[in-house]
C-alpha atoms as a PDB file:
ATOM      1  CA  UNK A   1      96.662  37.969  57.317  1.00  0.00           C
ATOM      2  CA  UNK A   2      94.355  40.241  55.812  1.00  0.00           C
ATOM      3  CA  UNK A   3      92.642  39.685  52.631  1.00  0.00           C
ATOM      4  CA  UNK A   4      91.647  42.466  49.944  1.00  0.00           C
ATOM      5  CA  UNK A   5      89.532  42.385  46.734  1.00  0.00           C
ATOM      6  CA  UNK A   6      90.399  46.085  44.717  1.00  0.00           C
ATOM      7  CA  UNK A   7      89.019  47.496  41.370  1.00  0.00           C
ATOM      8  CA  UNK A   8      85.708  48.058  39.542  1.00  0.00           C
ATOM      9  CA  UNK A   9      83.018  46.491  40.913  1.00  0.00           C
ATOM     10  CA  UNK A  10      82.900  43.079  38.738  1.00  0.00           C
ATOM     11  CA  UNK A  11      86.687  43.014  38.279  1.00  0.00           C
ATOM     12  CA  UNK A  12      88.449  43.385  41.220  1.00  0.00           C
ATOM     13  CA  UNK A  13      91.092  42.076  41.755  1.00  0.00           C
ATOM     14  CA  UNK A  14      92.624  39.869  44.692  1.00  0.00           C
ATOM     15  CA  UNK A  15      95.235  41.723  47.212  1.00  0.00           C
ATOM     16  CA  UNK A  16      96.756  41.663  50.954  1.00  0.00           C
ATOM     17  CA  UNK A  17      97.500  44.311  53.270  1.00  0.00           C
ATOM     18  CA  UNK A  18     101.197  44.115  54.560  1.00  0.00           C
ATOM     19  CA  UNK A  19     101.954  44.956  58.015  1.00  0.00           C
ATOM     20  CA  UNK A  20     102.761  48.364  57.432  1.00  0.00           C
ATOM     21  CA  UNK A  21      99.520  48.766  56.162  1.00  0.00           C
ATOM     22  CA  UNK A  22     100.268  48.864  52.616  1.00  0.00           C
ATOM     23  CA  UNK A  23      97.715  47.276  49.914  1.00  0.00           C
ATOM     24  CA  UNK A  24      99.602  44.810  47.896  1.00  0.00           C
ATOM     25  CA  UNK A  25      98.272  43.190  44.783  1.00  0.00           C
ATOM     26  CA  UNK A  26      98.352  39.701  44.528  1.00  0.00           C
ATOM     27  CA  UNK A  27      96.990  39.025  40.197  1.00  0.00           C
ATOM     28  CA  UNK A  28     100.160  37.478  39.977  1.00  0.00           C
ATOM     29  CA  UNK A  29      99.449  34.492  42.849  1.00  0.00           C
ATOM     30  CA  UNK A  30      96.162  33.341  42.228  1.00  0.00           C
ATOM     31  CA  UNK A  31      92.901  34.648  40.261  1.00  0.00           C
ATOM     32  CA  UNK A  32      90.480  35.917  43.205  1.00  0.00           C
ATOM     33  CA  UNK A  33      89.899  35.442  47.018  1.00  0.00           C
ATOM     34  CA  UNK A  34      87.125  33.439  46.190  1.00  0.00           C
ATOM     35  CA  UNK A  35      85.353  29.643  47.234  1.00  0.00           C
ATOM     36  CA  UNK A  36      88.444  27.903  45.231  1.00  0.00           C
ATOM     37  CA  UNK A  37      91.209  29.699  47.339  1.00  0.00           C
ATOM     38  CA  UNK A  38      89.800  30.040  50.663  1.00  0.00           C
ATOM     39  CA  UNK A  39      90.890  26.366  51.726  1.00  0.00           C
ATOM     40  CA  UNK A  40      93.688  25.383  54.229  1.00  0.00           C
ATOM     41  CA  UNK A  41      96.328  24.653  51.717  1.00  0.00           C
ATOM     42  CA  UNK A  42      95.794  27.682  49.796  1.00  0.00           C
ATOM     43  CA  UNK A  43      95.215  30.098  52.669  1.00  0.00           C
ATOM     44  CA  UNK A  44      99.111  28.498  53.852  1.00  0.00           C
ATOM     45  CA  UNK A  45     100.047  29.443  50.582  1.00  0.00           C
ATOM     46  CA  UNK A  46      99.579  32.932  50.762  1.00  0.00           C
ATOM     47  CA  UNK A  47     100.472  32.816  54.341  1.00  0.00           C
ATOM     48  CA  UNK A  48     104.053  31.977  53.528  1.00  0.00           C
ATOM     49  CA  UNK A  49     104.297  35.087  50.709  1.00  0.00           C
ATOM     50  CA  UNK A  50     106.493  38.086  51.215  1.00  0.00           C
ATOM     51  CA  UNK A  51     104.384  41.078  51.094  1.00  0.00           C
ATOM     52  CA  UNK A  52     106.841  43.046  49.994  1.00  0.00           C
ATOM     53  CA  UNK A  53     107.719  41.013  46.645  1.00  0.00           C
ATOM     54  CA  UNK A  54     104.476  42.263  45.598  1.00  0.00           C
ATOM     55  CA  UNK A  55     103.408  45.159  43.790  1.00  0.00           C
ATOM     56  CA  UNK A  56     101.051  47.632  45.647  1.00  0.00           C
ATOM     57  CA  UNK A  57      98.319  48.760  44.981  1.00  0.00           C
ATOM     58  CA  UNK A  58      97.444  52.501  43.717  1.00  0.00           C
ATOM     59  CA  UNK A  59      96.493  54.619  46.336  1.00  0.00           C
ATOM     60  CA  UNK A  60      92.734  55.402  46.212  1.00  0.00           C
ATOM     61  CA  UNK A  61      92.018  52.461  44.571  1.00  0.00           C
ATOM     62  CA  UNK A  62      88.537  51.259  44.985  1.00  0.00           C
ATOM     63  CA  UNK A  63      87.566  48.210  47.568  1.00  0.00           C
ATOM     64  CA  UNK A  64      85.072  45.869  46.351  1.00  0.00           C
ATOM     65  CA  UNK A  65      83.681  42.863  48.691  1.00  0.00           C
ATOM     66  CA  UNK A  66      86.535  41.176  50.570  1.00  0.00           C
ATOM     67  CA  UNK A  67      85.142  37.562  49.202  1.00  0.00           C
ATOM     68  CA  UNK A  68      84.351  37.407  45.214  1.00  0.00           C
ATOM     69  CA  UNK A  69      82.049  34.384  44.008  1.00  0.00           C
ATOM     70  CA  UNK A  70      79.724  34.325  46.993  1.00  0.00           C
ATOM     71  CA  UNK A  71      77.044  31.345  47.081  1.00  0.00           C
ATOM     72  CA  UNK A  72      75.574  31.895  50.218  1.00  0.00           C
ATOM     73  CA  UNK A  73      74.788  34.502  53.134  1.00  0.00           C
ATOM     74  CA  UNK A  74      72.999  33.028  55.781  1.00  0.00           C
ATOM     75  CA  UNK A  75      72.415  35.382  58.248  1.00  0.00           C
ATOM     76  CA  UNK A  76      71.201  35.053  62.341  1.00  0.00           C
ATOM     77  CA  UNK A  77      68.867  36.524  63.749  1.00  0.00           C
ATOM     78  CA  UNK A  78      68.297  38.668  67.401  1.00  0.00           C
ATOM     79  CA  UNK A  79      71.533  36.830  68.811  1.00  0.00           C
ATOM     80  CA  UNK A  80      72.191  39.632  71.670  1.00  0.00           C
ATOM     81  CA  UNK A  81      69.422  39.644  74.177  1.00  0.00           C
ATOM     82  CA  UNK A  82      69.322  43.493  74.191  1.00  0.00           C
ATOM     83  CA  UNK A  83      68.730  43.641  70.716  1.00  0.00           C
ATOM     84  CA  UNK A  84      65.803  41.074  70.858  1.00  0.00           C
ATOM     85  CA  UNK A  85      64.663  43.400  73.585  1.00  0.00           C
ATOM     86  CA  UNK A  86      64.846  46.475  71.756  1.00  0.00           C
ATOM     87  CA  UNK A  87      63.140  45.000  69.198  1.00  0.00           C
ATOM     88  CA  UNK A  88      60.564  43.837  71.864  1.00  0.00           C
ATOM     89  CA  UNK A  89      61.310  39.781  70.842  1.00  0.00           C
ATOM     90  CA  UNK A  90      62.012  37.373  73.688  1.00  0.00           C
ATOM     91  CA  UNK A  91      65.489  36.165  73.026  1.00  0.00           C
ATOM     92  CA  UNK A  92      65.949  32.558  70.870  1.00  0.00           C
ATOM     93  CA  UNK A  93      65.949  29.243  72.330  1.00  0.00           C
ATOM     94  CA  UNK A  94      67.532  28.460  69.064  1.00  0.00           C
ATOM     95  CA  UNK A  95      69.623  30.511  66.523  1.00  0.00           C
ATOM     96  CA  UNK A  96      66.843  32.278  63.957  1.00  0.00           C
ATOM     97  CA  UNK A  97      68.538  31.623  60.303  1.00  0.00           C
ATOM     98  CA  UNK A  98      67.554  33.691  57.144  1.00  0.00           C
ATOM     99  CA  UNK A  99      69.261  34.631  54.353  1.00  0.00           C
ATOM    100  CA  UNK A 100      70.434  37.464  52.302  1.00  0.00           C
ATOM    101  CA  UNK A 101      70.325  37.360  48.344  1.00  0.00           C
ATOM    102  CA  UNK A 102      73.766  37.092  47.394  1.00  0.00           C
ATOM    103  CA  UNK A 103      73.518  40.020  45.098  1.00  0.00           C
ATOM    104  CA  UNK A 104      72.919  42.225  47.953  1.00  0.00           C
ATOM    105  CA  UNK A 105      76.684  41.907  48.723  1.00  0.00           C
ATOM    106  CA  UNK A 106      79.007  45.570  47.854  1.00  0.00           C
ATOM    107  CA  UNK A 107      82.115  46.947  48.744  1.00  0.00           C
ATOM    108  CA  UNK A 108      82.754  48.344  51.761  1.00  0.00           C
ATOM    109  CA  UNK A 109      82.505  52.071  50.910  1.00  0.00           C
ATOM    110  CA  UNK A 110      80.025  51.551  48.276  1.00  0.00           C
ATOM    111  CA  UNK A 111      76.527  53.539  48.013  1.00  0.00           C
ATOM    112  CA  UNK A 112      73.764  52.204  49.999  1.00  0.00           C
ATOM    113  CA  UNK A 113      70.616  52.234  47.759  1.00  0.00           C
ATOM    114  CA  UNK A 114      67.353  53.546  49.187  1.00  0.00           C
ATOM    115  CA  UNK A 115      64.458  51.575  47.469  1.00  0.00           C
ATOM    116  CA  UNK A 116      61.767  53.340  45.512  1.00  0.00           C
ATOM    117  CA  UNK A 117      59.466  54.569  48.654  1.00  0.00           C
ATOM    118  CA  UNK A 118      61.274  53.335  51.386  1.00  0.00           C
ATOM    119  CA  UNK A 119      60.852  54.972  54.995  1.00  0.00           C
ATOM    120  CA  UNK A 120      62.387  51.964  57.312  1.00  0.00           C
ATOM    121  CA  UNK A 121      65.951  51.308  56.340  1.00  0.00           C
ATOM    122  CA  UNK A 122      67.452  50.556  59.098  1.00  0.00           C
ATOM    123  CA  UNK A 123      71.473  49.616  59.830  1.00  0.00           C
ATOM    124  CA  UNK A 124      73.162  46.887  61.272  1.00  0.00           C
ATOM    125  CA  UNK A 125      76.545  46.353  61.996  1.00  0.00           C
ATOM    126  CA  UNK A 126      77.957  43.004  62.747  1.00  0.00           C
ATOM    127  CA  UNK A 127      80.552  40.001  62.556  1.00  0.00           C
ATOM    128  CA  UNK A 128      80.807  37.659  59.417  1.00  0.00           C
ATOM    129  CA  UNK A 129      81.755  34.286  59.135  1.00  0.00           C
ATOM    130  CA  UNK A 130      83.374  33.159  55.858  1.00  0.00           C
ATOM    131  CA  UNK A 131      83.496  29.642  55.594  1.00  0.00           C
ATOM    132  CA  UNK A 132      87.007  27.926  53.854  1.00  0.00           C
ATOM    133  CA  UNK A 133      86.211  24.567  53.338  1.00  0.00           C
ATOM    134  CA  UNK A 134      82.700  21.659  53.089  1.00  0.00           C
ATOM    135  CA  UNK A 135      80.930  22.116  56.609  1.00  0.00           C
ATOM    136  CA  UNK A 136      78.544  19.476  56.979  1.00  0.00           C
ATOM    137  CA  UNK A 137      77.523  17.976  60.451  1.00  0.00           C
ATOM    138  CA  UNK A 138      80.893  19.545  62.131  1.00  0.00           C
ATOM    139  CA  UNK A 139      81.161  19.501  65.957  1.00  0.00           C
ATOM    140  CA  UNK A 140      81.173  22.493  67.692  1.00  0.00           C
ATOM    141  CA  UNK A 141      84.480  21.561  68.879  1.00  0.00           C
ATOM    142  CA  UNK A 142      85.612  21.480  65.591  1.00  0.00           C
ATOM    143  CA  UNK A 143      83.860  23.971  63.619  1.00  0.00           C
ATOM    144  CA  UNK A 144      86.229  26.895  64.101  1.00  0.00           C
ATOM    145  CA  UNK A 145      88.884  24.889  61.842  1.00  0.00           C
ATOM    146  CA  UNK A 146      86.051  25.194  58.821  1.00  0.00           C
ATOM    147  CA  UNK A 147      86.118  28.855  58.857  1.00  0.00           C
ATOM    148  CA  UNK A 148      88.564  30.789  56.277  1.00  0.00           C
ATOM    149  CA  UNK A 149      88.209  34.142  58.149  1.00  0.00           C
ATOM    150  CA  UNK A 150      85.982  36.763  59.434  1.00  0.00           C
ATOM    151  CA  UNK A 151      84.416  40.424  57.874  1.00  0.00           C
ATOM    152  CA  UNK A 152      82.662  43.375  58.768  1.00  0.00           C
ATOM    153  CA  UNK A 153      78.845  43.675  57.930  1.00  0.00           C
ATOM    154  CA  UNK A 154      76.600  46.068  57.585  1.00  0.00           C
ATOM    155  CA  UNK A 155      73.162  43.553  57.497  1.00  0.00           C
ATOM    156  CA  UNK A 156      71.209  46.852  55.784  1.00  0.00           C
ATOM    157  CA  UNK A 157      67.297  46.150  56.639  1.00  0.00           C
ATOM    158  CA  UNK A 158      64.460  47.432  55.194  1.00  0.00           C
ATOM    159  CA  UNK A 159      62.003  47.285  57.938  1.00  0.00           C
ATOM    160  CA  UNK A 160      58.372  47.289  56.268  1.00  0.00           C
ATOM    161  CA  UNK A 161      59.543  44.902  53.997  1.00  0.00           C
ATOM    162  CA  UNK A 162      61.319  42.890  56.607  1.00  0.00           C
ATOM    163  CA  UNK A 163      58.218  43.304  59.121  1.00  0.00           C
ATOM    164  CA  UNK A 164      54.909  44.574  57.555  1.00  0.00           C
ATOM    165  CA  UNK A 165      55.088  42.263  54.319  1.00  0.00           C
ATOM    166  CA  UNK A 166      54.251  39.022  55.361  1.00  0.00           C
ATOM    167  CA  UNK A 167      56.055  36.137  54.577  1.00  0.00           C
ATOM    168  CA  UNK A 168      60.258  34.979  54.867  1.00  0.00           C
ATOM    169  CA  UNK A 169      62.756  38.132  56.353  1.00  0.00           C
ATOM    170  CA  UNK A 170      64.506  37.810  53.123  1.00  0.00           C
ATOM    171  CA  UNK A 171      62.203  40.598  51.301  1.00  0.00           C
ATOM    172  CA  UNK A 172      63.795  43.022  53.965  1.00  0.00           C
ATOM    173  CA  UNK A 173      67.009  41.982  53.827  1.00  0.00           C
ATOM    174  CA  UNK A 174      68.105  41.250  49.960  1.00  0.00           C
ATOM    175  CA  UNK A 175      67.789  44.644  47.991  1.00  0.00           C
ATOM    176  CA  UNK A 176      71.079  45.681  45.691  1.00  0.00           C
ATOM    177  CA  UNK A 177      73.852  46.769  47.934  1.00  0.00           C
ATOM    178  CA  UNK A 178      72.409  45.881  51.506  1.00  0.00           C
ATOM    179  CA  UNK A 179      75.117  43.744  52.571  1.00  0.00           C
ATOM    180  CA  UNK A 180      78.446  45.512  52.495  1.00  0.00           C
ATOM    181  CA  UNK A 181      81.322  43.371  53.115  1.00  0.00           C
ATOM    182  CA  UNK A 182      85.370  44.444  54.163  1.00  0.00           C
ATOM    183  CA  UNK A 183      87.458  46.338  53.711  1.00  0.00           C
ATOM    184  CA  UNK A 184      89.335  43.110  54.267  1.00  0.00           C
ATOM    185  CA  UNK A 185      88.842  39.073  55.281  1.00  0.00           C
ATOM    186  CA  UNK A 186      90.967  38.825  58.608  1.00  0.00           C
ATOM    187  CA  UNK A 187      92.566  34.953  59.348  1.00  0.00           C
ATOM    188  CA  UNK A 188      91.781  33.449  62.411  1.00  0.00           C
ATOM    189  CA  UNK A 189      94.864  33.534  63.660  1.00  0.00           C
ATOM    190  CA  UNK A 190      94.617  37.269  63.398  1.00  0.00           C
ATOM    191  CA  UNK A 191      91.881  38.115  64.640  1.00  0.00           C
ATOM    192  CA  UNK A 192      92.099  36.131  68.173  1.00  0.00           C
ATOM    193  CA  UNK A 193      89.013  35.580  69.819  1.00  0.00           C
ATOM    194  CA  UNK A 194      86.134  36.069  68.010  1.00  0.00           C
ATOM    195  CA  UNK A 195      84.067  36.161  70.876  1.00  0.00           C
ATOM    196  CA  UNK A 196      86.013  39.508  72.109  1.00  0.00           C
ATOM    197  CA  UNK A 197      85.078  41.735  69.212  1.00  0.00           C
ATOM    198  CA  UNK A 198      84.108  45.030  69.704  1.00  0.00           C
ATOM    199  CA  UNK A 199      81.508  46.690  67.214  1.00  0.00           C
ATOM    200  CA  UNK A 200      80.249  50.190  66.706  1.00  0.00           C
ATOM    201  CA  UNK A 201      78.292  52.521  64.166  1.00  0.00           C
ATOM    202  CA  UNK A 202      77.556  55.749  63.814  1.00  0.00           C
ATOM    203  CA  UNK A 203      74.579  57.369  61.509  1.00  0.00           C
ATOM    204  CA  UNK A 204      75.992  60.850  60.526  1.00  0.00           C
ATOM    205  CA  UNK A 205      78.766  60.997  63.054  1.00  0.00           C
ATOM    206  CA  UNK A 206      76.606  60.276  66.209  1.00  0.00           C
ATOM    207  CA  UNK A 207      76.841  56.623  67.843  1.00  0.00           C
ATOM    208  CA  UNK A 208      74.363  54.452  67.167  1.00  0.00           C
ATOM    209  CA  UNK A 209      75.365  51.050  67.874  1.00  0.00           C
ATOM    210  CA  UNK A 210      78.251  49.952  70.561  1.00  0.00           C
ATOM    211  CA  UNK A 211      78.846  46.541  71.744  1.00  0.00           C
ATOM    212  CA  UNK A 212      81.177  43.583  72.273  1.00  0.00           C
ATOM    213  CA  UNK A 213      80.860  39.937  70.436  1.00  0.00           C
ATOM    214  CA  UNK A 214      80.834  38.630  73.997  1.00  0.00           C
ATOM    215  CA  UNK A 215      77.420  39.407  74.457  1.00  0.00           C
ATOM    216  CA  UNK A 216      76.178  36.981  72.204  1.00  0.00           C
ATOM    217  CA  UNK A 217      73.557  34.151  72.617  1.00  0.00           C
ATOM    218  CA  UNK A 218      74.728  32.006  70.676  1.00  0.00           C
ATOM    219  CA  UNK A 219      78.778  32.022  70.028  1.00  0.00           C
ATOM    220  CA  UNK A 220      80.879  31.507  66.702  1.00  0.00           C
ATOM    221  CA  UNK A 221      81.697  28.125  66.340  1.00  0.00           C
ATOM    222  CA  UNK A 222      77.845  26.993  68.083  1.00  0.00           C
ATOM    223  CA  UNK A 223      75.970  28.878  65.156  1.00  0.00           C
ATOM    224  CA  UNK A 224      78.708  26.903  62.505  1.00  0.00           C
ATOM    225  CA  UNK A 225      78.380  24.114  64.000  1.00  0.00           C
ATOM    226  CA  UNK A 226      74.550  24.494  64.016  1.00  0.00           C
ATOM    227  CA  UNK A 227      74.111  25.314  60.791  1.00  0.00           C
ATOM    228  CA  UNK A 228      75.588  22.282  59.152  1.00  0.00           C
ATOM    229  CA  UNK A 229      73.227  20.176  60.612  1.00  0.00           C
ATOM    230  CA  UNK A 230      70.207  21.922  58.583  1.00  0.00           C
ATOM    231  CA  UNK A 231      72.952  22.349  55.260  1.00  0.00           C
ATOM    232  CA  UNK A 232      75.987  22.177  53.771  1.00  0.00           C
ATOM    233  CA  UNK A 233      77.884  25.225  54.257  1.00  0.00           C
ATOM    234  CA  UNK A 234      80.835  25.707  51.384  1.00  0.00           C
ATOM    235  CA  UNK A 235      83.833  27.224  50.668  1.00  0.00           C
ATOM    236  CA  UNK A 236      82.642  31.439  50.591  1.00  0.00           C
ATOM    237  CA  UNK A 237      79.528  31.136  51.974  1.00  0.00           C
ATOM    238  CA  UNK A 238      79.111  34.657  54.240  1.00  0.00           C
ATOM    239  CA  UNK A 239      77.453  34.242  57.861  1.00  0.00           C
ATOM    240  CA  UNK A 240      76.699  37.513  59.720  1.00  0.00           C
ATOM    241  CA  UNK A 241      76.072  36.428  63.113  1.00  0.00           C
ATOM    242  CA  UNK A 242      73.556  39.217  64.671  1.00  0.00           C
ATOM    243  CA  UNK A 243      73.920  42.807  65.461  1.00  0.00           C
ATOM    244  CA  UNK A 244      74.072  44.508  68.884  1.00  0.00           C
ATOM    245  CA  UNK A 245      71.955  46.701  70.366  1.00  0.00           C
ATOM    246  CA  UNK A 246      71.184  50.381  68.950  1.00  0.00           C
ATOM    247  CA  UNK A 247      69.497  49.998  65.164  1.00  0.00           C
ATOM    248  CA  UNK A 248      66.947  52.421  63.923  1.00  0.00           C
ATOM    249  CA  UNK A 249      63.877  50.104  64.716  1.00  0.00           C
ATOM    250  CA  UNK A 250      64.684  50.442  68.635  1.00  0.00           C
ATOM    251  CA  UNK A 251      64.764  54.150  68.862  1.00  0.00           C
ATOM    252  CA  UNK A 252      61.658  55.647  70.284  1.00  0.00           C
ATOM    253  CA  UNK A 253      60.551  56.883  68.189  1.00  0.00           C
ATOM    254  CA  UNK A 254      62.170  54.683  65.422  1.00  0.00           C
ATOM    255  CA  UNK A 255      65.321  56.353  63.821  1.00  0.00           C
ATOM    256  CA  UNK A 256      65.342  55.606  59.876  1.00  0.00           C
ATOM    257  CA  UNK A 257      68.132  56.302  57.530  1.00  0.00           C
ATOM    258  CA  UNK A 258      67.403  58.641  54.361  1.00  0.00           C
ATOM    259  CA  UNK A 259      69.196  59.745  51.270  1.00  0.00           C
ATOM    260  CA  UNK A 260      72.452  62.150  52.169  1.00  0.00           C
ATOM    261  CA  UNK A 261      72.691  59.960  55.561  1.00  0.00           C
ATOM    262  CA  UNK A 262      76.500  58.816  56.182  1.00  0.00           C
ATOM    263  CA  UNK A 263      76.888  55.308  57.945  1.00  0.00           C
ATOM    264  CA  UNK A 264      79.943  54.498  59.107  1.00  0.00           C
ATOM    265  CA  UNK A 265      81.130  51.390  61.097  1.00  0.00           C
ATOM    266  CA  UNK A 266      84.062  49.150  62.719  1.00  0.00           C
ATOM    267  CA  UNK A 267      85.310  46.611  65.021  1.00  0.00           C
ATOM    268  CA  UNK A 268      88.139  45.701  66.323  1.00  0.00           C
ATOM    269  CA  UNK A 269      90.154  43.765  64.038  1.00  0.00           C
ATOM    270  CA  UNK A 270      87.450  44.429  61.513  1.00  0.00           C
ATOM    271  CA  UNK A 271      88.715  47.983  59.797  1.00  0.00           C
ATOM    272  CA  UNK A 272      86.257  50.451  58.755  1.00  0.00           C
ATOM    273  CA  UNK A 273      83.209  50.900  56.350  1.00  0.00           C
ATOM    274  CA  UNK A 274      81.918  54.527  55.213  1.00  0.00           C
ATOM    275  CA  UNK A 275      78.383  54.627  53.604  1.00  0.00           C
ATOM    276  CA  UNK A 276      76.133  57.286  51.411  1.00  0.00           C
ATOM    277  CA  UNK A 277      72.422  56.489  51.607  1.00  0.00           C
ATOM    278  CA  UNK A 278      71.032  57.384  48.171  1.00  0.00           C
ATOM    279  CA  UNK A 279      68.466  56.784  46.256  1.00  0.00           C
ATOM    280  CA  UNK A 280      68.250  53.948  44.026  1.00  0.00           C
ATOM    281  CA  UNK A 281      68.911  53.894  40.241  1.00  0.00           C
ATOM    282  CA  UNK A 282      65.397  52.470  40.265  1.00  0.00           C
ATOM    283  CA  UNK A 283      63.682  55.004  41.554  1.00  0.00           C
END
C-alpha cells in the first residue's frame, strides 16, 4: 500500500495510490495519514479498502509530505562507510543521532529554500523510517513490527552551518523546507527488504549519488531498535537513516547547490522527488 497526502500545503488531504497507479482520495475514510492512523488496526483498515470505490484525485494535484502531524525526525548520521570516508570521518562504532526541526519537513516537489548567504547546501538522498505505533526499549528482533512504513528523503544540509558553527548538527540541518518527504509512505509489506533499496540523485540531470541500502552500517530494525533505548519513539515520528556516498561536501573540490539548481531523486520502491533551489523568502 502506498500512502498519499495531496493539496495546499497546510490542508492536504489524505489519499492512496491504486495499483494502476491512480491517486485516490481517501477524506471520506479517515481525517489525515497522520500519528492517530498510522497504527496496526488502522493501517488493516485501509488495507482492506477497494481503491476503486474511491474518488481520484485531480490530475496535477499538488503532493504535500506523505506523513501530516510530524513530532519527530531523528536523523543518523555517516551510516555507509564510504560516505564517512568521503567526508574524511572514520565510520561509527555506534549510530550518530541528530535531529531535524520538524518544520523543515515539505512536499516532495516543493522549492528548496537557499538561506540568506548560503554557499554549502549540500543534498542528501536517503531512506525514512516512519514509526506506527509507542517504540520504547523494542528488540531488534522485534522492532520492524513498530514501523508504519518507509519514505524518500532528501536530508538537505547546509554545510557551514552544519560544520563551521559550532555546536549540535541541527543548525545545518533544520532550515524551512530541508527535509522533503514522499511522494508516498510505502507498507512494509510492499516494500520487501529494506535492506535492498536502491538510491540515487542527480543535481541538474548528472548523477550524483548511487547506492544500495545494503551498504549500511548499521541496518533498519538495529537503528529502531537502538533508538528506543535513548527515547520513546511515537506514532509519525520520521527517521532518515544516512545517505550514500556522492553529496556535495565529498567532491573535490566541494560541489554546492545554488538557486536555478534542479535536484531530483529515487529509490526503488521509493518513487520520485523533483527539486528547485531558490532563494529564500527571507532573503
Amino acid at each position: 500500500m502506498k500512502l498519499i497526502r495531496h493539496g495546499q500545503p497546510g490542508a492536504e488531504l489524505p489519499g492512496l495510490i491504486d495499483a494502476s497507479g491512480t491517486l485516490r482520495d481517501l477524506s471520506g475514510v479517515l481525517a489525515d495519514i497522520e500519528p492517530a492512523t498510522l497504527g496496526p488496526d488502522s493501517m488493516a483498515r485501509l488495507a482492506s479498502l477497494d481503491p476503486l470505490t474511491l474518488p481520484p484525485v485531480p490530475f496535477g494535484t499538488r503532493l504535500g509530505p506523505c506523513v501530516g502531524r510530524v513530532g519527530n525526525v531523528v536523523a543518523i548520521g555517516l551510516n555507509y562507510a564510504d560516505h564517512a570516508a568521503e567526508a574524511g570521518l572514520k565510520p561509527p562504532g555506534q549510530p550518530i543521532v541528530f535531529n531535524k526541526h520538524s518544520a523543515a519537513i515539505s512536499g516532495p516537489n516543493d522549492d528548496v529554500w537557499l538561506p540568506p548567504g548560503s554557499t554549502q547546501l549540500d543534498w542528501e538522498v536517503e531512506l525514512g523510517i516512519v514509526i506506527g505505533q509507542r517504540t520504547f526499549h523494542v528488540s531488534e528482533a522485534d522492532a520492524l513490527s513498530h514501523v508504519a512504513g518507509f519514505c524518500l528523503v532528501n536530508d538537505v544540509s547546509e554545510r557551514a552551518y552544519q560544520m563551521a558553527y559550532e555546536g549540535q548538527w541541527v543548525k545545518g540541518k533544520s532550515y524551512p523546507t530541508h527535509c522533503p518527504i514522499g511522494p508516498w509512505l510505502i507498507t512494509p509489506d510492499e516494500l520487501g527488504d529494506p535492506q535492498d533499496v536502491d538510491l540515487w540523485l542527480d543535481v541538474n540531470g548528472v548523477r550524483r549519488q548511487s547506492g544500495n541500502t545494503r551498504t549500511m552500517i548499521f541496518g533498519v530494525a538495529h537503528i529502531v531498535s537502538y533508538l528506543s533505548r535513548f527515547m520513546v519513539l511515537q506514532p509519525g515520528d520520521v527517521i532518515p537513516t544516512g545517505t550514500p556516498p556522492g553529496v556535495g561536501m565529498g567532491h573535490k573540490p566541494p560541489l554546492y547547490l545554488k538557486a536555478g539548481d534542479v535536484i531530483t531523486l529515487g529509490g526503488r520502491g521509493l518513487g520520485e522527488q523533483r527539486q528547485v533551489v531558490v532563494d529564500s523568502p527571507a532573503a
